[in-house]
Protein backbone atom coordinates (compact mmCIF):
# COMPACT_ATOMS: atom_id res chain seq x y z
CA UNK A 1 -0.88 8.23 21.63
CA UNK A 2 -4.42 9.08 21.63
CA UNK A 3 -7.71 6.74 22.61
CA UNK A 4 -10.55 7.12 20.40
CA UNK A 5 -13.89 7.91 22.45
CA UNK A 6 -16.16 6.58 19.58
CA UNK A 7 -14.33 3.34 19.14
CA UNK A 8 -11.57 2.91 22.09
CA UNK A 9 -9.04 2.35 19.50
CA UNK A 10 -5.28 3.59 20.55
CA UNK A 11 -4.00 6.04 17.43
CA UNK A 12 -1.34 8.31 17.46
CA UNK A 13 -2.58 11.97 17.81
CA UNK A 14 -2.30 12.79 14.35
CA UNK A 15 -5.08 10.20 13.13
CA UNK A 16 -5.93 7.07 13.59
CA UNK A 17 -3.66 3.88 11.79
CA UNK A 18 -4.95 1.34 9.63
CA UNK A 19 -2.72 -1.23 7.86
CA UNK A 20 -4.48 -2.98 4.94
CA UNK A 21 -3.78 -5.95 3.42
CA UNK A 22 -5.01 -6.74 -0.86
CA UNK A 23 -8.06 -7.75 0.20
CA UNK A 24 -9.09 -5.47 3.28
CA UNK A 25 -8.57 -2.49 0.81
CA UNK A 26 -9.82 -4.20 -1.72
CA UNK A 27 -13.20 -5.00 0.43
CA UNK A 28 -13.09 -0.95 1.75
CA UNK A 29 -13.56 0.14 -1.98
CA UNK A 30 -16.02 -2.17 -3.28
CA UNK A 31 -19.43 -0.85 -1.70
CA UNK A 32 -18.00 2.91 -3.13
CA UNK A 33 -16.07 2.12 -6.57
CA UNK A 34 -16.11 -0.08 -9.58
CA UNK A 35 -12.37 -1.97 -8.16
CA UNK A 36 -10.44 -2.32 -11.69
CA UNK A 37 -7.48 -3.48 -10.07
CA UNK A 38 -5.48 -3.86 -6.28
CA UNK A 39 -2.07 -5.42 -6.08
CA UNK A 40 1.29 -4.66 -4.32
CA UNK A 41 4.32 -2.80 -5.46
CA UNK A 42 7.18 -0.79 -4.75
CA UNK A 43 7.33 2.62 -6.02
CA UNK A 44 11.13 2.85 -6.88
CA UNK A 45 12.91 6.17 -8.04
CA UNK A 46 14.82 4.96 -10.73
CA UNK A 47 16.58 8.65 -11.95
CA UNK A 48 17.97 8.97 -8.48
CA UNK A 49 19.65 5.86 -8.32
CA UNK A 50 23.04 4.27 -9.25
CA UNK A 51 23.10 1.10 -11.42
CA UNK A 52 23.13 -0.66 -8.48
CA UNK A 53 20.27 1.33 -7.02
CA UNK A 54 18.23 0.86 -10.00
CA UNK A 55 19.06 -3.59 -10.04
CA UNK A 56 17.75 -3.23 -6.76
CA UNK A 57 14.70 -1.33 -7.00
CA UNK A 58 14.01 -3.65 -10.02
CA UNK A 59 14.57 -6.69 -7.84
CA UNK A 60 12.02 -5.16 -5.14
CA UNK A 61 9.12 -4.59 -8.08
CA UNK A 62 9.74 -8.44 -9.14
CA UNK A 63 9.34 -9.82 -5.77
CA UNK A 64 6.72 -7.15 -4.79
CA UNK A 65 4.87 -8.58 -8.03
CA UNK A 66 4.68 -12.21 -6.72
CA UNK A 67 3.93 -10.88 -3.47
CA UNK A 68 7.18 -11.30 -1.53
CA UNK A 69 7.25 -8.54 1.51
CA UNK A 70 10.14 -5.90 -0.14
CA UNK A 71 11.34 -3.18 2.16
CA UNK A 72 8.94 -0.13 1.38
CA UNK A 73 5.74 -1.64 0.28
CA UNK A 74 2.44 -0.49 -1.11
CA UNK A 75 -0.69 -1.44 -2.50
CA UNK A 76 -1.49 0.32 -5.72
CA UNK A 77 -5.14 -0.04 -6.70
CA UNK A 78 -7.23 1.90 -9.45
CA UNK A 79 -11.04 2.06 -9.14
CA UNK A 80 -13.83 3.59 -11.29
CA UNK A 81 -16.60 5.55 -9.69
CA UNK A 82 -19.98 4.10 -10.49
């Protein structure tokens, strides 16, 4: 762990470590990009699963639609430059 000398925040030495939420990313983009659209998902390799695997990962994009915390999360957003 690292201490920034600009800001005093604690990071780990590769870089410091943000976690957004919808609408901190969503608030980081606007002043740069046209913000089309920011919501949460799971990116799920379907080809690599079983059937099993693949009800799953379908279950985790469902609840990661109505914003349920799934195991692997992200935040997909698309933006246009201005």
């Amino acid at each position: 762990m690292r201490v920034c000398p600009r800001c005093g925040e604690v990071f780990h030495r590769w870089g410091h470590q943000k976690s957004f939420d919808i609408k901190t990313i969503h608030d980081e983009l606007l002043p740069f990009f046209e913000v089309l659209e920011v919501r949460r998902t799971a990116f799920v390799a379907f080809r690599e699963r079983s059937f099993m695997g693949k009800l799953k990962g379908l279950i985790q994009l469902v609840m990661a639609k109505y914003g349920a915390a799934v195991a692997g999360p992200s935040i997909y957003f698309s933006v246009r430059k201005r």
